[in-house]
PDB file of N, CA and C in Angstrom:
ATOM      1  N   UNK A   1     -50.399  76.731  59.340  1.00  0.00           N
ATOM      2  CA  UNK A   1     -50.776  75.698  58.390  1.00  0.00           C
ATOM      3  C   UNK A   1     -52.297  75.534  58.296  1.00  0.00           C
ATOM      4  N   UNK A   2     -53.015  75.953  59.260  1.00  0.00           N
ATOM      5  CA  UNK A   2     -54.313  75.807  59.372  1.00  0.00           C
ATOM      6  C   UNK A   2     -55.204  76.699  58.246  1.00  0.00           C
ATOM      7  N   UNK A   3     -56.359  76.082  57.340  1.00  0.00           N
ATOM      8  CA  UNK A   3     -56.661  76.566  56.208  1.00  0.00           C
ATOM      9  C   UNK A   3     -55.815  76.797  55.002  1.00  0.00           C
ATOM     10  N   UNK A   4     -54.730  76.401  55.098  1.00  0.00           N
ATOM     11  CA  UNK A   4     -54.248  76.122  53.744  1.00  0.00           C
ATOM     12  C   UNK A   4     -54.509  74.737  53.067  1.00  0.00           C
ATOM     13  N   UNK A   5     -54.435  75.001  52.119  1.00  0.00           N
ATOM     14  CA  UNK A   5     -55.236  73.611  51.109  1.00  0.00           C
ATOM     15  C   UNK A   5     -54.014  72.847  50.853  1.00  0.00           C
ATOM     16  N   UNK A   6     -54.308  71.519  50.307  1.00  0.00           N
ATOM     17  CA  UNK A   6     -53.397  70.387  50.395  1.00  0.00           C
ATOM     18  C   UNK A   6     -52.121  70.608  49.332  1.00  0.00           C
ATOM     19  N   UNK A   7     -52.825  71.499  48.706  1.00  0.00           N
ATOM     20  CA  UNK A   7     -51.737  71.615  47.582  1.00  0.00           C
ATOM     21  C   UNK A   7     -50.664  73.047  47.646  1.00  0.00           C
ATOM     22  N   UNK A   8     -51.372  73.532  48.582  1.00  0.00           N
ATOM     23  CA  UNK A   8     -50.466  75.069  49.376  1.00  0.00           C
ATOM     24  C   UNK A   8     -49.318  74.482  49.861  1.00  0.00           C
ATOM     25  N   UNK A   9     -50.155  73.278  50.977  1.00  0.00           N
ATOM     26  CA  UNK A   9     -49.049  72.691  52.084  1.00  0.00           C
ATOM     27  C   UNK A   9     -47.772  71.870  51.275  1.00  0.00           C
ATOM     28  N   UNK A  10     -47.833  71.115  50.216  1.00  0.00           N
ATOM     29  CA  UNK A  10     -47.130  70.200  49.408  1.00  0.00           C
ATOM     30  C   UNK A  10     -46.216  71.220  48.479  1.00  0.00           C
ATOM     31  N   UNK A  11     -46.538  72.549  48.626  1.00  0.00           N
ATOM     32  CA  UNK A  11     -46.085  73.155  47.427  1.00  0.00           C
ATOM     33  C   UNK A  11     -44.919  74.001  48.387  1.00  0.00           C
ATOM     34  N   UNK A  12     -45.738  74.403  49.696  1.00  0.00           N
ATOM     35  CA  UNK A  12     -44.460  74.921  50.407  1.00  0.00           C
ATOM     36  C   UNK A  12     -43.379  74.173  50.876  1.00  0.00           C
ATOM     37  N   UNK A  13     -44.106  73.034  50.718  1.00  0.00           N
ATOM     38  CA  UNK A  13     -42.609  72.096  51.748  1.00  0.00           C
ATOM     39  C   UNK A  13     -41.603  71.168  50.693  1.00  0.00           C
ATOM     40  N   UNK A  14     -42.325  71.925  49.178  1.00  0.00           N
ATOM     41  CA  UNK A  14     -41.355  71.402  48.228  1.00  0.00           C
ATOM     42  C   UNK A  14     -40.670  72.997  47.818  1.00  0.00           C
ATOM     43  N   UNK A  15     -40.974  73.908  48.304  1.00  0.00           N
ATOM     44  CA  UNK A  15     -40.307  75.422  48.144  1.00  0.00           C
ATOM     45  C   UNK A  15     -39.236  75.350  49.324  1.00  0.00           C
ATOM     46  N   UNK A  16     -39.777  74.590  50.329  1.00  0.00           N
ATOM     47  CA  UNK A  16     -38.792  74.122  51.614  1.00  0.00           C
ATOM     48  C   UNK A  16     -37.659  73.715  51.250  1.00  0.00           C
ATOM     49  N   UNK A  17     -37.881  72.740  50.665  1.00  0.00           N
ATOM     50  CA  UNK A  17     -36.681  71.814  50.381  1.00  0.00           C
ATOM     51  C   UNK A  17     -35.780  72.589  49.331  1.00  0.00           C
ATOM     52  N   UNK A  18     -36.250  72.587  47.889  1.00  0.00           N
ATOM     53  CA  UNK A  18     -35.549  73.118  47.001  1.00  0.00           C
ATOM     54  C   UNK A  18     -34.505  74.723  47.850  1.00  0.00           C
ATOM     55  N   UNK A  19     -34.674  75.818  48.471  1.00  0.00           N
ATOM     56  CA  UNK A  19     -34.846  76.632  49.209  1.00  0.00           C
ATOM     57  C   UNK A  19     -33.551  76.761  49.937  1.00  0.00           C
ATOM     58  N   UNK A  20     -33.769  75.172  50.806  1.00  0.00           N
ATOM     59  CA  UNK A  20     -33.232  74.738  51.734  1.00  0.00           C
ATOM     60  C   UNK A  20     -31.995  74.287  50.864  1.00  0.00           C
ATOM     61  N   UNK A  21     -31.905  73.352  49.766  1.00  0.00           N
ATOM     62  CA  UNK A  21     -30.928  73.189  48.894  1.00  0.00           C
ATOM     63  C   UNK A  21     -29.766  74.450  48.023  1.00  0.00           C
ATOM     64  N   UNK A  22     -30.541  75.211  47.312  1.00  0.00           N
ATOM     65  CA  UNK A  22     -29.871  76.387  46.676  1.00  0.00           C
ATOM     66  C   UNK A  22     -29.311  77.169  47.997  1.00  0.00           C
ATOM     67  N   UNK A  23     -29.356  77.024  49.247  1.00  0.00           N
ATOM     68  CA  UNK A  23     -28.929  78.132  50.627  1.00  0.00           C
ATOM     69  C   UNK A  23     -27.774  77.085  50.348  1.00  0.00           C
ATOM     70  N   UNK A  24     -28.314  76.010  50.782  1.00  0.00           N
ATOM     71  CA  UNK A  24     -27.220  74.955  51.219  1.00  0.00           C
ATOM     72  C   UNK A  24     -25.558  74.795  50.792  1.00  0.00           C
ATOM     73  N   UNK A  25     -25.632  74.549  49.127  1.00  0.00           N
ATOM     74  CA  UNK A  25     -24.980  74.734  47.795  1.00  0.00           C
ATOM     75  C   UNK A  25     -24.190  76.227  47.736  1.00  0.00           C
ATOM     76  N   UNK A  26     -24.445  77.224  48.592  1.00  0.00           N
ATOM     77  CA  UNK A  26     -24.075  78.274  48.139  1.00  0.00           C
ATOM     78  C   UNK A  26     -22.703  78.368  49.330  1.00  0.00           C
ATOM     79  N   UNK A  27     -22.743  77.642  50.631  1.00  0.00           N
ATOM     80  CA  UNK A  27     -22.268  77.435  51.701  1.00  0.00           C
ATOM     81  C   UNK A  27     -22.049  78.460  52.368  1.00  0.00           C
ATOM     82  N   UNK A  28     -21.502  78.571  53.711  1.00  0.00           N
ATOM     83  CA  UNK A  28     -21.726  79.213  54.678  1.00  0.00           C
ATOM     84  C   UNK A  28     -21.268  80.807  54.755  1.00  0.00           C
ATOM     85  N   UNK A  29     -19.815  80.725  53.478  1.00  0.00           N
ATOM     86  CA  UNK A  29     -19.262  81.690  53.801  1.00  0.00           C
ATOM     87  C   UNK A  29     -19.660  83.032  52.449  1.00  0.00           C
ATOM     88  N   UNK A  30     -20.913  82.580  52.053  1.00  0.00           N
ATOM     89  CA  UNK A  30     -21.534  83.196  50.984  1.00  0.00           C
ATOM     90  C   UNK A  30     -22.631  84.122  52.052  1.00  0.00           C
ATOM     91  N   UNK A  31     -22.626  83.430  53.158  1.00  0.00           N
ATOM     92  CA  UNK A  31     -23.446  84.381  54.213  1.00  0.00           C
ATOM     93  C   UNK A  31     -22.448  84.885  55.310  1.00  0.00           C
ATOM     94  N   UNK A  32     -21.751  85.254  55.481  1.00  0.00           N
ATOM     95  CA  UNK A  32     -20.852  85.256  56.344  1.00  0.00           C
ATOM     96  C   UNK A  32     -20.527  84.938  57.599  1.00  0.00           C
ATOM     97  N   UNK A  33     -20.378  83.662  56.813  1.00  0.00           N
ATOM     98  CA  UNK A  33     -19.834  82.533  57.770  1.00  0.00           C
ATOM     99  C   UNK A  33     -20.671  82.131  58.675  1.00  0.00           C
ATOM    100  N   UNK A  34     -21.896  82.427  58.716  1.00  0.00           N
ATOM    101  CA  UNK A  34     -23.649  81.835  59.419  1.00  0.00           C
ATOM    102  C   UNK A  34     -24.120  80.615  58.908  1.00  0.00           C
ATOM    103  N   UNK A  35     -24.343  79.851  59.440  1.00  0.00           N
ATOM    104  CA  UNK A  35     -25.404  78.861  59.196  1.00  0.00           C
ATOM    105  C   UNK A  35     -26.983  79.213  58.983  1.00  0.00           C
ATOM    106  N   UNK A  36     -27.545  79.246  57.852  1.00  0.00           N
ATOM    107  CA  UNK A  36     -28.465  79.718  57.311  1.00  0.00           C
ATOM    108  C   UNK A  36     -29.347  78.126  57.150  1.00  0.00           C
ATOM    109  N   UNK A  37     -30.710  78.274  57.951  1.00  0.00           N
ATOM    110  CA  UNK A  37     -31.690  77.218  57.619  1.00  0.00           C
ATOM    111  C   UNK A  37     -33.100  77.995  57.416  1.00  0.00           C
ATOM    112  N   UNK A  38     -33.841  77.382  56.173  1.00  0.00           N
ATOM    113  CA  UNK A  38     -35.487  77.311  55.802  1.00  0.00           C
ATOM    114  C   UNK A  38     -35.977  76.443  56.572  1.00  0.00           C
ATOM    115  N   UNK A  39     -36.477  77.565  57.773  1.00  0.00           N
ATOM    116  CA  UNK A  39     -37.575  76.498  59.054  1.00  0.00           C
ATOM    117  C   UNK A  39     -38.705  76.578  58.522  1.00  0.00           C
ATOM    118  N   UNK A  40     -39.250  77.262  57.606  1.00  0.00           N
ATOM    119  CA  UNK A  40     -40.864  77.121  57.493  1.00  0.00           C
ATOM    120  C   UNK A  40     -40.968  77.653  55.564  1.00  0.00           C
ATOM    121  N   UNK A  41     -42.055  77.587  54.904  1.00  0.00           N
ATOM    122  CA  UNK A  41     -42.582  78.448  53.960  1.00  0.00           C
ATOM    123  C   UNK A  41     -43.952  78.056  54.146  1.00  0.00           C
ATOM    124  N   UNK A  42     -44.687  79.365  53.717  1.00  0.00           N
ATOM    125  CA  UNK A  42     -45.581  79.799  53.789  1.00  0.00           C
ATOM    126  C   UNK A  42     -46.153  80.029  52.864  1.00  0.00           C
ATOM    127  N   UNK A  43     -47.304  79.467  51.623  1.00  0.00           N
ATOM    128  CA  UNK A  43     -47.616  79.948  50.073  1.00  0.00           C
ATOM    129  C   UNK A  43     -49.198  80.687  50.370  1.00  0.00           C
ATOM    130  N   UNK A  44     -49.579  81.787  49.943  1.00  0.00           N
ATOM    131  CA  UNK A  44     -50.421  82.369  49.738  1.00  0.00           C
ATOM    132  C   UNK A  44     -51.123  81.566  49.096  1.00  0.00           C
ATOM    133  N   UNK A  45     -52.783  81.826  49.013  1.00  0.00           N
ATOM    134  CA  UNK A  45     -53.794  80.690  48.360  1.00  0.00           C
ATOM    135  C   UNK A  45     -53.369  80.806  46.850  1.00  0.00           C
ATOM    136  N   UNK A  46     -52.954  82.013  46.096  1.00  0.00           N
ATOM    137  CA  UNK A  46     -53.280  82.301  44.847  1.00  0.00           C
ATOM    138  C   UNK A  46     -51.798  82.002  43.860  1.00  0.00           C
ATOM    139  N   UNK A  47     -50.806  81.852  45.224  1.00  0.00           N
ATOM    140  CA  UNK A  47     -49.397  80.919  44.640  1.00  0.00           C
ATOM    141  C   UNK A  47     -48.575  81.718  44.360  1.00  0.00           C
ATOM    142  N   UNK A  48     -48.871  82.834  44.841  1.00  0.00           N
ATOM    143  CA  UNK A  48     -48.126  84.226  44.337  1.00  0.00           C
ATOM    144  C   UNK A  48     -46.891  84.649  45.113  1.00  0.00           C
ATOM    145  N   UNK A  49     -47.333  84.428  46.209  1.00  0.00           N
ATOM    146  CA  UNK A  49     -45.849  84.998  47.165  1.00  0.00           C
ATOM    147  C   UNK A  49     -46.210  84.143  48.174  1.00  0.00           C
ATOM    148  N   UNK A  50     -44.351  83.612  48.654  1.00  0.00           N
ATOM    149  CA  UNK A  50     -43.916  82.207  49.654  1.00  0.00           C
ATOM    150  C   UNK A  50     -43.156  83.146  50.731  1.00  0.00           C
ATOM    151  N   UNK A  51     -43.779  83.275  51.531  1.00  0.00           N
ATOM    152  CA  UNK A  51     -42.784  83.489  52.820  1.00  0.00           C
ATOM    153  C   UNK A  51     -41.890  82.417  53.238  1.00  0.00           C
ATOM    154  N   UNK A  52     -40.784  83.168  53.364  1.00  0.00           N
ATOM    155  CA  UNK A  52     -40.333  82.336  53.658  1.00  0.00           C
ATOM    156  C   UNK A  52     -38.906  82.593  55.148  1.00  0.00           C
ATOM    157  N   UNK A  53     -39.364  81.408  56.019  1.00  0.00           N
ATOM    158  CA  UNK A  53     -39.100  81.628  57.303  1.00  0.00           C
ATOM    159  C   UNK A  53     -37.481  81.304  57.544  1.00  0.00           C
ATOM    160  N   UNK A  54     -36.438  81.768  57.959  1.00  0.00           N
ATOM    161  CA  UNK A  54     -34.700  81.394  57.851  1.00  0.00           C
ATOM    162  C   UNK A  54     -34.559  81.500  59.428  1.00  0.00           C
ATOM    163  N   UNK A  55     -33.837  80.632  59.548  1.00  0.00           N
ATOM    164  CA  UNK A  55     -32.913  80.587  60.768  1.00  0.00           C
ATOM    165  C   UNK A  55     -31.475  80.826  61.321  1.00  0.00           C
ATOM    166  N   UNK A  56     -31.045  81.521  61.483  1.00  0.00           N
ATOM    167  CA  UNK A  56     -29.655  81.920  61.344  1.00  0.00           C
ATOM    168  C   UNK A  56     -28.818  81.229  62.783  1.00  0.00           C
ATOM    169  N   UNK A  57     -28.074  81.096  62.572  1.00  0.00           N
ATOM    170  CA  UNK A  57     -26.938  80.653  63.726  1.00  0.00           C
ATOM    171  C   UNK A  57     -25.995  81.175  63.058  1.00  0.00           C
ATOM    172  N   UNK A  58     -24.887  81.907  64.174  1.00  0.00           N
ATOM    173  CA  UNK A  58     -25.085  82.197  65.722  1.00  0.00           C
ATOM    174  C   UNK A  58     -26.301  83.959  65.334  1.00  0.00           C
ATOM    175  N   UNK A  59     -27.214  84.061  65.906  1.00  0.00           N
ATOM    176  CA  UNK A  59     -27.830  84.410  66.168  1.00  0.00           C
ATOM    177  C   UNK A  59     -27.384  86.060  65.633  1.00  0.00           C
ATOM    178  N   UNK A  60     -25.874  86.462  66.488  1.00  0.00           N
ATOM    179  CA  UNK A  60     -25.138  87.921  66.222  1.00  0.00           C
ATOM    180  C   UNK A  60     -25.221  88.546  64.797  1.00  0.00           C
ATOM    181  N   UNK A  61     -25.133  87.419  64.091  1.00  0.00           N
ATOM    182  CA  UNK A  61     -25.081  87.847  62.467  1.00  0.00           C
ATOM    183  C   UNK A  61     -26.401  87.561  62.036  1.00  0.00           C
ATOM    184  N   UNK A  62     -27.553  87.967  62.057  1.00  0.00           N
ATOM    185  CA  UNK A  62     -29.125  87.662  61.731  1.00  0.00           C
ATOM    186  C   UNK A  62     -29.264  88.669  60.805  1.00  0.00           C
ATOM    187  N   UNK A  63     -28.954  90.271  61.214  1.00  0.00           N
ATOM    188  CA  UNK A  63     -28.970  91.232  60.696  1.00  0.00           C
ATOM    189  C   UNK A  63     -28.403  91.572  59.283  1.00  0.00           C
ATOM    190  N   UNK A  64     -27.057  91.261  59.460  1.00  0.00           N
ATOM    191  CA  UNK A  64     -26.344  91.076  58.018  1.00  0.00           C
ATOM    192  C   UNK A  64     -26.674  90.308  57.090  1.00  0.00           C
ATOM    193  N   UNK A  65     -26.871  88.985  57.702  1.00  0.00           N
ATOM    194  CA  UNK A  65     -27.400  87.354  56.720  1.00  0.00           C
ATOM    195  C   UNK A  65     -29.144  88.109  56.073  1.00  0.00           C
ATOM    196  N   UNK A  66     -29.570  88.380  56.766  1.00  0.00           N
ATOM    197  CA  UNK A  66     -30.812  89.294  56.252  1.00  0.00           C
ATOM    198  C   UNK A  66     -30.864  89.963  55.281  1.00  0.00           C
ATOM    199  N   UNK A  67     -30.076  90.790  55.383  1.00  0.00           N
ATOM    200  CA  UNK A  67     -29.514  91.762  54.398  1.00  0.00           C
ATOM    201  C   UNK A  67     -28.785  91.300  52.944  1.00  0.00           C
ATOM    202  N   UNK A  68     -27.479  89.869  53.340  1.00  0.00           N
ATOM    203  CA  UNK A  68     -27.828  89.241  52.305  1.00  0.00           C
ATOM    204  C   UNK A  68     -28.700  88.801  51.244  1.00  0.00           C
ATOM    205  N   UNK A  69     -29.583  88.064  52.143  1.00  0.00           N
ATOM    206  CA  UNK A  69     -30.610  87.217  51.582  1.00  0.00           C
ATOM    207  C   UNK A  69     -31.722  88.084  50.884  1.00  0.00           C
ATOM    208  N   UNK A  70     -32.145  89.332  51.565  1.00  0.00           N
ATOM    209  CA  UNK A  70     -32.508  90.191  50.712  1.00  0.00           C
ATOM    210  C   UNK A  70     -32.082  90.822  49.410  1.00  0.00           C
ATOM    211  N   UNK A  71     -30.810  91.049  49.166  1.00  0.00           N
ATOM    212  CA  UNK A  71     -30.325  91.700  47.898  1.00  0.00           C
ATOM    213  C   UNK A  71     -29.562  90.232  47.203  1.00  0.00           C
ATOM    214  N   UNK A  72     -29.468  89.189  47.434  1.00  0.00           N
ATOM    215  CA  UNK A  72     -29.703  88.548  46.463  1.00  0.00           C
ATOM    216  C   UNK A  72     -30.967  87.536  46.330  1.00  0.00           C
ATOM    217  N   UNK A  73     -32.292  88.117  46.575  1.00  0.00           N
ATOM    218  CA  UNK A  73     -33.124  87.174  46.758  1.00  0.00           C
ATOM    219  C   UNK A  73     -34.278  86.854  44.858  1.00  0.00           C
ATOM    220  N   UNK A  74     -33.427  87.889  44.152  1.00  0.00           N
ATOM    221  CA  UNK A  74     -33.996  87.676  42.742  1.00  0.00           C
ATOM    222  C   UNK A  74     -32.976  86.364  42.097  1.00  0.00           C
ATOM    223  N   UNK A  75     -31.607  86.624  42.817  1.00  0.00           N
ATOM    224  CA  UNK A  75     -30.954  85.172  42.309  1.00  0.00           C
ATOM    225  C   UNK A  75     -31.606  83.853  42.723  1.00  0.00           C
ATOM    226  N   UNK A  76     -31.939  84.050  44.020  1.00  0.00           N
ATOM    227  CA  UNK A  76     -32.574  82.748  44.670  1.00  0.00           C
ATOM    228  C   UNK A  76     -33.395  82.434  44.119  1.00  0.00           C
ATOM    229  N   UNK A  77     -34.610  83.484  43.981  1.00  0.00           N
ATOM    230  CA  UNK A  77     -36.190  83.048  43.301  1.00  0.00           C
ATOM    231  C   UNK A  77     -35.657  82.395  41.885  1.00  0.00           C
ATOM    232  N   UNK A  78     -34.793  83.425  40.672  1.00  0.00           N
ATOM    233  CA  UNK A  78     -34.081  82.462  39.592  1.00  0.00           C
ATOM    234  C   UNK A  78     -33.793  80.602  39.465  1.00  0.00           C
ATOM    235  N   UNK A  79     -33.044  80.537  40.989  1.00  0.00           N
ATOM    236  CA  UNK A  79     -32.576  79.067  41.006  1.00  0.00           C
ATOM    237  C   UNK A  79     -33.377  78.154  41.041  1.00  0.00           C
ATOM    238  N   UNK A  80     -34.452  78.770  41.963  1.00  0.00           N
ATOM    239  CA  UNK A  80     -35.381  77.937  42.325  1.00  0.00           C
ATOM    240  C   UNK A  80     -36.694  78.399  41.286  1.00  0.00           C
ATOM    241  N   UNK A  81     -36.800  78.775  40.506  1.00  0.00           N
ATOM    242  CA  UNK A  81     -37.766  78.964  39.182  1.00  0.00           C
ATOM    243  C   UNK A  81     -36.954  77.480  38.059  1.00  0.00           C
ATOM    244  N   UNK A  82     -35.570  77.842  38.417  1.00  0.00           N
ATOM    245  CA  UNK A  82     -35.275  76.703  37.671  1.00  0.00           C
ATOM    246  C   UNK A  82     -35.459  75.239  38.145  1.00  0.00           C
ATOM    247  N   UNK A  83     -35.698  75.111  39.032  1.00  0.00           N
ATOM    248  CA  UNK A  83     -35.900  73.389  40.121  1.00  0.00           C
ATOM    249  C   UNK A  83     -37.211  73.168  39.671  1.00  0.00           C
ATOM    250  N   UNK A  84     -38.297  74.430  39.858  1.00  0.00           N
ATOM    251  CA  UNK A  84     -39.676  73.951  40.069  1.00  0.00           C
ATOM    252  C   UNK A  84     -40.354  74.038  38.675  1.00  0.00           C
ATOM    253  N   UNK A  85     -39.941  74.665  37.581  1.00  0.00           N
ATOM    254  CA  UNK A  85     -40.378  75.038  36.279  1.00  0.00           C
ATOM    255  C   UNK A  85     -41.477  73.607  35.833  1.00  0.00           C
ATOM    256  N   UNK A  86     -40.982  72.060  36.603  1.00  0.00           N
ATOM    257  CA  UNK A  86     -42.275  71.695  35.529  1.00  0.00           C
ATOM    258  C   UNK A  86     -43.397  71.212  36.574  1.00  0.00           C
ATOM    259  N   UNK A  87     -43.215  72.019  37.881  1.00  0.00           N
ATOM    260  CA  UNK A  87     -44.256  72.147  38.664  1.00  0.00           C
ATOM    261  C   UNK A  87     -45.131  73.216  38.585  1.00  0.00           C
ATOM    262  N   UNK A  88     -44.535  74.093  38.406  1.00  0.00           N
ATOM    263  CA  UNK A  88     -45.614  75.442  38.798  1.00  0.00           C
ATOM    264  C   UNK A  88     -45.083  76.114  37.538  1.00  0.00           C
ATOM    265  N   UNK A  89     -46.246  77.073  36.507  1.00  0.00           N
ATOM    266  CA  UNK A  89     -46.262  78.003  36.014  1.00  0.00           C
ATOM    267  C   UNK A  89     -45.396  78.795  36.386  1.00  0.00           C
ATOM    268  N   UNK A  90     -45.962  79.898  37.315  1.00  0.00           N
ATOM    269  CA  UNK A  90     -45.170  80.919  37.732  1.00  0.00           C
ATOM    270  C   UNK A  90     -44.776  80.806  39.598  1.00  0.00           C
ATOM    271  N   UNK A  91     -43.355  81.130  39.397  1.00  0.00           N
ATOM    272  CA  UNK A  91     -42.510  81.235  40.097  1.00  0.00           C
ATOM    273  C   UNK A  91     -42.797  82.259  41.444  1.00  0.00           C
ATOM    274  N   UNK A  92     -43.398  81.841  42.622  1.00  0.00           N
ATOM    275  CA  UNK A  92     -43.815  82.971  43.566  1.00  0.00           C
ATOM    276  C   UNK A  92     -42.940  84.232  43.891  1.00  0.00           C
ATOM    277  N   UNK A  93     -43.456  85.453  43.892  1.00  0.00           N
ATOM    278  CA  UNK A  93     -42.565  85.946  44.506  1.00  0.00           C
ATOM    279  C   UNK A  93     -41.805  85.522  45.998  1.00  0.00           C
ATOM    280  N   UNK A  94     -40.656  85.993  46.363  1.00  0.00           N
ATOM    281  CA  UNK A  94     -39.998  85.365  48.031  1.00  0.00           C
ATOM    282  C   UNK A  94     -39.981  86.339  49.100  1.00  0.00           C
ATOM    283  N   UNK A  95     -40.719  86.057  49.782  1.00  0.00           N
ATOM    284  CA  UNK A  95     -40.137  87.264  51.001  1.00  0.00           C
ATOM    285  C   UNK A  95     -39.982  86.776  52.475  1.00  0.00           C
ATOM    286  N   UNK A  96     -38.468  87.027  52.667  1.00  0.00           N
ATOM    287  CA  UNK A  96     -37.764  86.623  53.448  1.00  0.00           C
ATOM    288  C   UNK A  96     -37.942  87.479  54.946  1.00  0.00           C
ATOM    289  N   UNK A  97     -37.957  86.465  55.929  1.00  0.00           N
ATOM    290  CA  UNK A  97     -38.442  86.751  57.285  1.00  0.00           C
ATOM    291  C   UNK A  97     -37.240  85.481  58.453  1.00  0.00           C
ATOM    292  N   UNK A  98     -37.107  86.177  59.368  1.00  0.00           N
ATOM    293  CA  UNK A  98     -36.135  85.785  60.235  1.00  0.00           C
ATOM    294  C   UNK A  98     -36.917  84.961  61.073  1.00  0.00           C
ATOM    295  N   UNK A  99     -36.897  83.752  61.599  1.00  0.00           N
ATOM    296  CA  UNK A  99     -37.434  82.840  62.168  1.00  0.00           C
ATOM    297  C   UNK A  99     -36.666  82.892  63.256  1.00  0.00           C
ATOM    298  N   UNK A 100     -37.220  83.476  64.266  1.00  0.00           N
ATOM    299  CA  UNK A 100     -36.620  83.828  65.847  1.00  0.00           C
ATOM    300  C   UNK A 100     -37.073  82.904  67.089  1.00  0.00           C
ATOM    301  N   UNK A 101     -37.829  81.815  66.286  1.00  0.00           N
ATOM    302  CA  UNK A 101     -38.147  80.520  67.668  1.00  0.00           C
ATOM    303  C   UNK A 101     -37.298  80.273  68.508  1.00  0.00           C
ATOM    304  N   UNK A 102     -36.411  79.710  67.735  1.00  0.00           N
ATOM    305  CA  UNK A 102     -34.666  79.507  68.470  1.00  0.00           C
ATOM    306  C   UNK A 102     -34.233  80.660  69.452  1.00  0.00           C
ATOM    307  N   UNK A 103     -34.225  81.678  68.947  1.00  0.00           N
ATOM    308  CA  UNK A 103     -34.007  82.927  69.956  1.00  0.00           C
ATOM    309  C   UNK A 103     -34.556  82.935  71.000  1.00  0.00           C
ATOM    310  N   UNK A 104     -35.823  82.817  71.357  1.00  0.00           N
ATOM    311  CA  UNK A 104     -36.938  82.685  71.981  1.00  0.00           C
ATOM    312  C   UNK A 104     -36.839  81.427  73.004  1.00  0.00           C
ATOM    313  N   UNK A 105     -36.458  80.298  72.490  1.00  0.00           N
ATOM    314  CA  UNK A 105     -36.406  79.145  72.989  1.00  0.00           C
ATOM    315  C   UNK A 105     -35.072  79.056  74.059  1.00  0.00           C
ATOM    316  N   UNK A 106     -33.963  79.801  73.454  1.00  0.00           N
ATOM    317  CA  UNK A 106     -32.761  80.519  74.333  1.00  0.00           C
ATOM    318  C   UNK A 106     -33.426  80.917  75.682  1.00  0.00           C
ATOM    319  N   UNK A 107     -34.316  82.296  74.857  1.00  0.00           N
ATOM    320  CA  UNK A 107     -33.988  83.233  75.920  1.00  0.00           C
ATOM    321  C   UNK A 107     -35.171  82.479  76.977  1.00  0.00           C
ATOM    322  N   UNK A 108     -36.035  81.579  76.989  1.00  0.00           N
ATOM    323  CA  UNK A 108     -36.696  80.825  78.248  1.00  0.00           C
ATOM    324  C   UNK A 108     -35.687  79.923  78.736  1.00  0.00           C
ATOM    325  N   UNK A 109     -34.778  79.295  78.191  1.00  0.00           N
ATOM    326  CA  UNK A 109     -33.884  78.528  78.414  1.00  0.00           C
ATOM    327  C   UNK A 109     -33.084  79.325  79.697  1.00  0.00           C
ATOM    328  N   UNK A 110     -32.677  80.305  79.517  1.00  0.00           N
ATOM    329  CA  UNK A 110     -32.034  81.629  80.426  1.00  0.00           C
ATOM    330  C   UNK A 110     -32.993  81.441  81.496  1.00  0.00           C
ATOM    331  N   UNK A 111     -33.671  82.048  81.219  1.00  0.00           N
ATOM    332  CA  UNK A 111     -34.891  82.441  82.362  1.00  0.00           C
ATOM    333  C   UNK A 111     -35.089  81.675  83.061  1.00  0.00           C
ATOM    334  N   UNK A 112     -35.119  80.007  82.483  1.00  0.00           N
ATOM    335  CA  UNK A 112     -35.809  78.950  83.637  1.00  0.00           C
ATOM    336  C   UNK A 112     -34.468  78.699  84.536  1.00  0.00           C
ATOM    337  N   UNK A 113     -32.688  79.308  84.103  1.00  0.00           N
ATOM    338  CA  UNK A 113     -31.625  78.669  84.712  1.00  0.00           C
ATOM    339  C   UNK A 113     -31.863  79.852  86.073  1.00  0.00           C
ATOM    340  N   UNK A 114     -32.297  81.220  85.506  1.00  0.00           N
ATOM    341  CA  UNK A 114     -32.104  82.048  86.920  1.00  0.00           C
ATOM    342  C   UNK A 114     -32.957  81.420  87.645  1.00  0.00           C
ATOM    343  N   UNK A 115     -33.821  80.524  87.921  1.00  0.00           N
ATOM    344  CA  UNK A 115     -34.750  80.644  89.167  1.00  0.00           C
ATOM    345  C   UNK A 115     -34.143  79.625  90.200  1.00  0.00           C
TER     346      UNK A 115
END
């Protein structure tokens, strides 16, 4: 978040939400059968392309839900071109990235039980 401008930060965490909604709406078994969450977005200065960060539960299916979210991710950008149309001109491109904190946060979780 550091050096992004006020209107980067307001713009991702309304790409958050909307994001977070169209996943939501589509329900679980449109990903197979994963719980799919938008932990983060990320907007480039020039508004062009939103990373955007997913969380998958249970963890086993990350790979596939990925793979989803990739080949339909021109529908997504669509839905959400339609939410934001009388915010923003043009519609960022999306590129989707697996948010592995949780994983991470597990696997110390593990680690601190062996000692």
């Amino acid at each position: 978040m550091e050096g992004e401008s006020t209107r980067q930060q307001k713009i991702a965490r309304q790409l958050q939400r909307d994001l977070a909604e169209i996943i939501r709406s589509k329900g679980m078994a449109a990903y197979g059968g994963a719980m799919v969450t938008v932990s983060e977005v990320r907007i480039t200065p020039d508004l062009s392309l939103a990373k955007v960060y997913v969380s998958i539960f249970p963890s086993s299916k990350a790979e596939a839900v990925m793979e989803i979210i990739r080949n339909t991710s021109r529908q997504l950008r669509g839905e959400l071109g339609r939410l934001v149309a009388k915010q923003l001109r043009i519609v960022p491109e999306l590129a989707f990235y697996q948010d592995t904190t949780l994983d991470y946060a597990e696997h110390i979780d593990e680690l601190l039980k062996k000692q």
